[in-house]
N, C-alpha and C. Protein backbone atom coordinates (compact mmCIF):
# COMPACT_ATOMS: atom_id res chain seq x y z
N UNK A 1 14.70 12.72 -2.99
CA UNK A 1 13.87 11.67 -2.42
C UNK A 1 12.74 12.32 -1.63
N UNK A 2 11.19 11.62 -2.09
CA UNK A 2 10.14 12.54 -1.32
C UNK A 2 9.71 10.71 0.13
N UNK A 3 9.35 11.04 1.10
CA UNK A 3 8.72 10.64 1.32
C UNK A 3 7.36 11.10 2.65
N UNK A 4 6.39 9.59 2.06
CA UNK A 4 4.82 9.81 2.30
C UNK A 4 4.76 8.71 3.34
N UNK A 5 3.61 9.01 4.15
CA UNK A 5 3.29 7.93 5.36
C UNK A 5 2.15 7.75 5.07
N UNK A 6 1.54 6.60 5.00
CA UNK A 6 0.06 6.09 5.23
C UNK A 6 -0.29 4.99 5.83
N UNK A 7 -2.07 4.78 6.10
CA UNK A 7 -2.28 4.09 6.72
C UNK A 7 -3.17 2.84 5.59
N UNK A 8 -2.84 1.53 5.74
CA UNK A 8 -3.75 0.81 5.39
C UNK A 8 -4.34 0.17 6.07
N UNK A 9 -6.11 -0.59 6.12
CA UNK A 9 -6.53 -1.02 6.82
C UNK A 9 -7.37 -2.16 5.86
N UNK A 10 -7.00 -3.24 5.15
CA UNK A 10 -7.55 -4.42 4.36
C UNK A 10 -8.21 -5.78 4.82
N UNK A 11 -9.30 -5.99 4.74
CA UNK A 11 -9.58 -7.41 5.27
C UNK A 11 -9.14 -8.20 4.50
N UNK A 12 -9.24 -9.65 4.69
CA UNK A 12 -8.43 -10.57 4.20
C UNK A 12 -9.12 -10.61 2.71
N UNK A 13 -10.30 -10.80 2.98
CA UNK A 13 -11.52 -11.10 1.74
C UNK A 13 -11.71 -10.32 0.78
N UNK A 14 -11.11 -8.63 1.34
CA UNK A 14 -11.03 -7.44 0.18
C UNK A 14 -9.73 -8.09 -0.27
N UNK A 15 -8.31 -8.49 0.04
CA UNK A 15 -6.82 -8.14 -0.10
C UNK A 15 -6.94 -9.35 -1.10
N UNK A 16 -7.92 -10.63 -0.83
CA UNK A 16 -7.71 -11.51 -1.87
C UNK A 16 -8.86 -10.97 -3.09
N UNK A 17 -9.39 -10.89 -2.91
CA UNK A 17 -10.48 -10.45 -4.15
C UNK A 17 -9.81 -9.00 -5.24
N UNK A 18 -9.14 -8.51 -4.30
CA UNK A 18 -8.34 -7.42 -5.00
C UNK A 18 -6.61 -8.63 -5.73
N UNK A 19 -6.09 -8.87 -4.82
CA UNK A 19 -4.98 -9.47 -5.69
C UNK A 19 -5.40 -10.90 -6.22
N UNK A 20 -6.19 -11.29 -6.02
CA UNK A 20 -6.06 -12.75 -7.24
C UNK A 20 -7.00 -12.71 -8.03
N UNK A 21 -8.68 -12.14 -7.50
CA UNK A 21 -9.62 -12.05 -8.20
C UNK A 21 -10.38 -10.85 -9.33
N UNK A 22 -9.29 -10.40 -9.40
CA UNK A 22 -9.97 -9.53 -10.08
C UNK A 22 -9.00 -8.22 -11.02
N UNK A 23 -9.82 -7.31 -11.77
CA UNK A 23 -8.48 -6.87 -12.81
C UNK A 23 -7.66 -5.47 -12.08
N UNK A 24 -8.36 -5.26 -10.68
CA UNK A 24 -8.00 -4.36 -10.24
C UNK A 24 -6.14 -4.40 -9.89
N UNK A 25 -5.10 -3.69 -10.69
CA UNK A 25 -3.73 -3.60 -10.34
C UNK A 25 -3.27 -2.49 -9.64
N UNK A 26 -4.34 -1.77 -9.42
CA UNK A 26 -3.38 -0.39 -8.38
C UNK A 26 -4.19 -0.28 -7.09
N UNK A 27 -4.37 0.50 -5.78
CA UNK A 27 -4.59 0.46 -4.52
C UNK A 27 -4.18 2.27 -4.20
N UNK A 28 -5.23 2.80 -4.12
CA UNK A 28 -5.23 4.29 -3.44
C UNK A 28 -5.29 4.56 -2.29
N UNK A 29 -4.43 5.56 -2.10
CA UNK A 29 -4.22 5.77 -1.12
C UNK A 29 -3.93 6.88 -0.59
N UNK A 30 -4.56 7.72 0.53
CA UNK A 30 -4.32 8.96 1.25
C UNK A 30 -2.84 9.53 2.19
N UNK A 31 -2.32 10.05 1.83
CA UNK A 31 -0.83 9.84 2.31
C UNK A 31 -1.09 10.95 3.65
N UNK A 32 -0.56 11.16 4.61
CA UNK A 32 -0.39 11.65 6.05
C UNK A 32 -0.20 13.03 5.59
N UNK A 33 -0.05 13.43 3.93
CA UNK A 33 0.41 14.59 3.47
C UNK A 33 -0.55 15.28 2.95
N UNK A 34 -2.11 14.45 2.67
CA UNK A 34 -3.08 14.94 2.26
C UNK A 34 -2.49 14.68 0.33
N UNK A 35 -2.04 14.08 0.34
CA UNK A 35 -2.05 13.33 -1.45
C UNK A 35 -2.38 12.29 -1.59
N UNK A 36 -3.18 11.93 -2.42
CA UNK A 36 -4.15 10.56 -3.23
C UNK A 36 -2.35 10.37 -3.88
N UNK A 37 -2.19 8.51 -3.83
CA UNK A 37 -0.90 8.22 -4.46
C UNK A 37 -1.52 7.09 -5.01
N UNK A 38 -1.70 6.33 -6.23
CA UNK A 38 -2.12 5.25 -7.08
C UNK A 38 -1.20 4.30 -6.89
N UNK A 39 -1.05 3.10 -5.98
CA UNK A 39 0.35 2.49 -5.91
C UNK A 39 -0.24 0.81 -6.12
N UNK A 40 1.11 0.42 -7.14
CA UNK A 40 0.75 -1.20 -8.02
C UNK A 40 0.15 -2.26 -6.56
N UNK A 41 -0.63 -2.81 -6.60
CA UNK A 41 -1.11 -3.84 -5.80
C UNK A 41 0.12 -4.72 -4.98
N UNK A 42 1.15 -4.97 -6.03
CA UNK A 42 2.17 -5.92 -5.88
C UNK A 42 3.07 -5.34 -4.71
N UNK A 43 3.03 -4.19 -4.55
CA UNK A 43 3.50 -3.30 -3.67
C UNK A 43 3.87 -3.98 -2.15
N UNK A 44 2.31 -4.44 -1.81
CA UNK A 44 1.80 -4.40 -0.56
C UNK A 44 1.69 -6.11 -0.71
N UNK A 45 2.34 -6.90 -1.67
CA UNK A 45 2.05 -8.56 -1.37
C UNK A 45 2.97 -9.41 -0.18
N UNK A 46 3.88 -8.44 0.07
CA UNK A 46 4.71 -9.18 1.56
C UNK A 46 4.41 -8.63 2.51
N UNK A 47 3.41 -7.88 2.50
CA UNK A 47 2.85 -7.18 3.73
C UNK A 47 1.26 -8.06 4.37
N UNK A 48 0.85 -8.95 3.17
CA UNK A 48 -0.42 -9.72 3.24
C UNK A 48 -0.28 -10.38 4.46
N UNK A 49 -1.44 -10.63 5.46
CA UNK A 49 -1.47 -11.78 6.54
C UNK A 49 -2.44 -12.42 6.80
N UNK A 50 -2.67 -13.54 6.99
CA UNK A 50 -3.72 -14.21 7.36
C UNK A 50 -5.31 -12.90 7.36
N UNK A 51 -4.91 -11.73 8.23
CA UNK A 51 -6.05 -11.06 8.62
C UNK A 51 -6.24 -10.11 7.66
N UNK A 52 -5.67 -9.79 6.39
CA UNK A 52 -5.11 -9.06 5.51
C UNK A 52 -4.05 -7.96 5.44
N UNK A 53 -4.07 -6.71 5.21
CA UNK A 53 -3.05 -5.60 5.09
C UNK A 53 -3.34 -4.60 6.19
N UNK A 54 -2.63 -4.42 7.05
CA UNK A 54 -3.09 -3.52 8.17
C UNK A 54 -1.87 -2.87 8.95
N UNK A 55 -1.87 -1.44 8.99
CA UNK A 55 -0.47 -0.93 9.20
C UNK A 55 0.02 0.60 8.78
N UNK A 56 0.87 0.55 9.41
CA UNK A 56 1.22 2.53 8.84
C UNK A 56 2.26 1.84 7.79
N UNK A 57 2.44 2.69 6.48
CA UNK A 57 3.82 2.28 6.15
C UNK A 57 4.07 3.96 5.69
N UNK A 58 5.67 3.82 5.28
CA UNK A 58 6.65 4.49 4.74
C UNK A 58 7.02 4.46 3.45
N UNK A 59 6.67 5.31 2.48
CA UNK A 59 6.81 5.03 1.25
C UNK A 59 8.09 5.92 0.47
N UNK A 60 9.02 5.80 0.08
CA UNK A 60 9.91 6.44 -0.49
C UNK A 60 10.10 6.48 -2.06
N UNK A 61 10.15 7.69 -2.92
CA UNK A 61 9.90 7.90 -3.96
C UNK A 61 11.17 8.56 -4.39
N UNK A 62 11.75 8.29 -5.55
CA UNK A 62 13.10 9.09 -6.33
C UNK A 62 12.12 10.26 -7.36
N UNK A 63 11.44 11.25 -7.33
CA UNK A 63 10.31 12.06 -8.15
C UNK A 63 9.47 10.94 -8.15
N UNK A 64 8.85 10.16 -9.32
CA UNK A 64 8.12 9.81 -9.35
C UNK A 64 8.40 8.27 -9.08
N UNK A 65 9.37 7.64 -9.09
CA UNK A 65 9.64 6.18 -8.92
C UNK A 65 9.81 5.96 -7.40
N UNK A 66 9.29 4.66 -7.92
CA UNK A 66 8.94 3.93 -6.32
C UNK A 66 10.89 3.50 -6.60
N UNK A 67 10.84 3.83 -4.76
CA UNK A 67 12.36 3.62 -3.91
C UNK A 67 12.00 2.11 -3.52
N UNK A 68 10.98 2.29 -1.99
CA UNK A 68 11.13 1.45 -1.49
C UNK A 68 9.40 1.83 -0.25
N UNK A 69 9.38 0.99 0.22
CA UNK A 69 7.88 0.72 1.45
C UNK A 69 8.15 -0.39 2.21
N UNK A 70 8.14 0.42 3.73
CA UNK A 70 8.26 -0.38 4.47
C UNK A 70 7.16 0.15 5.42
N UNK A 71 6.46 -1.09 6.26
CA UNK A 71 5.97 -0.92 7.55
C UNK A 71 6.44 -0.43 8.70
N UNK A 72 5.79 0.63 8.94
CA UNK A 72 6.35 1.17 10.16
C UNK A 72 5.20 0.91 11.58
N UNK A 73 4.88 0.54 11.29
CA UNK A 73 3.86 0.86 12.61
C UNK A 73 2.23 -0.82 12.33
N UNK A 74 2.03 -1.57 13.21
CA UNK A 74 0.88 -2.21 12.81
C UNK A 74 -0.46 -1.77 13.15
């Protein structure tokens, strides 16, 4: 099991235009480790809020499969 920490910072108007409007399905991202990680949009849809996606999270990987992501920090 590897895991990566990052930060996201989404306005509401990017987080909807990215998940409903448009064909974009993945979301990059800089990990605390200095690695670019390509992760599915759907990822981050219970993390959405009124103000959009904003937060440290915790990402856990089995090699290459997604474990699990949780918020650690807002």
């Amino acid at each position: 099991m590897r895991e990566f920490t990052f930060r996201v910072d989404m306005d509401s108007a990017s987080v909807k235009e990215i998940m409903y409007n448009s064909q974009i399905k993945r979301v990059q991202v800089l990990t605390d480790q200095g690695l670019r990680l390509d992760l599915p949009i759907g990822n981050f849809q219970r993390f959405v809020s009124y103000n959009g996606i904003h937060g440290r999270f915790l990402l856990t990987l089995d090699g290459s499969k997604f474990v699990s992501m949780e918020k650690i920090e807002s």
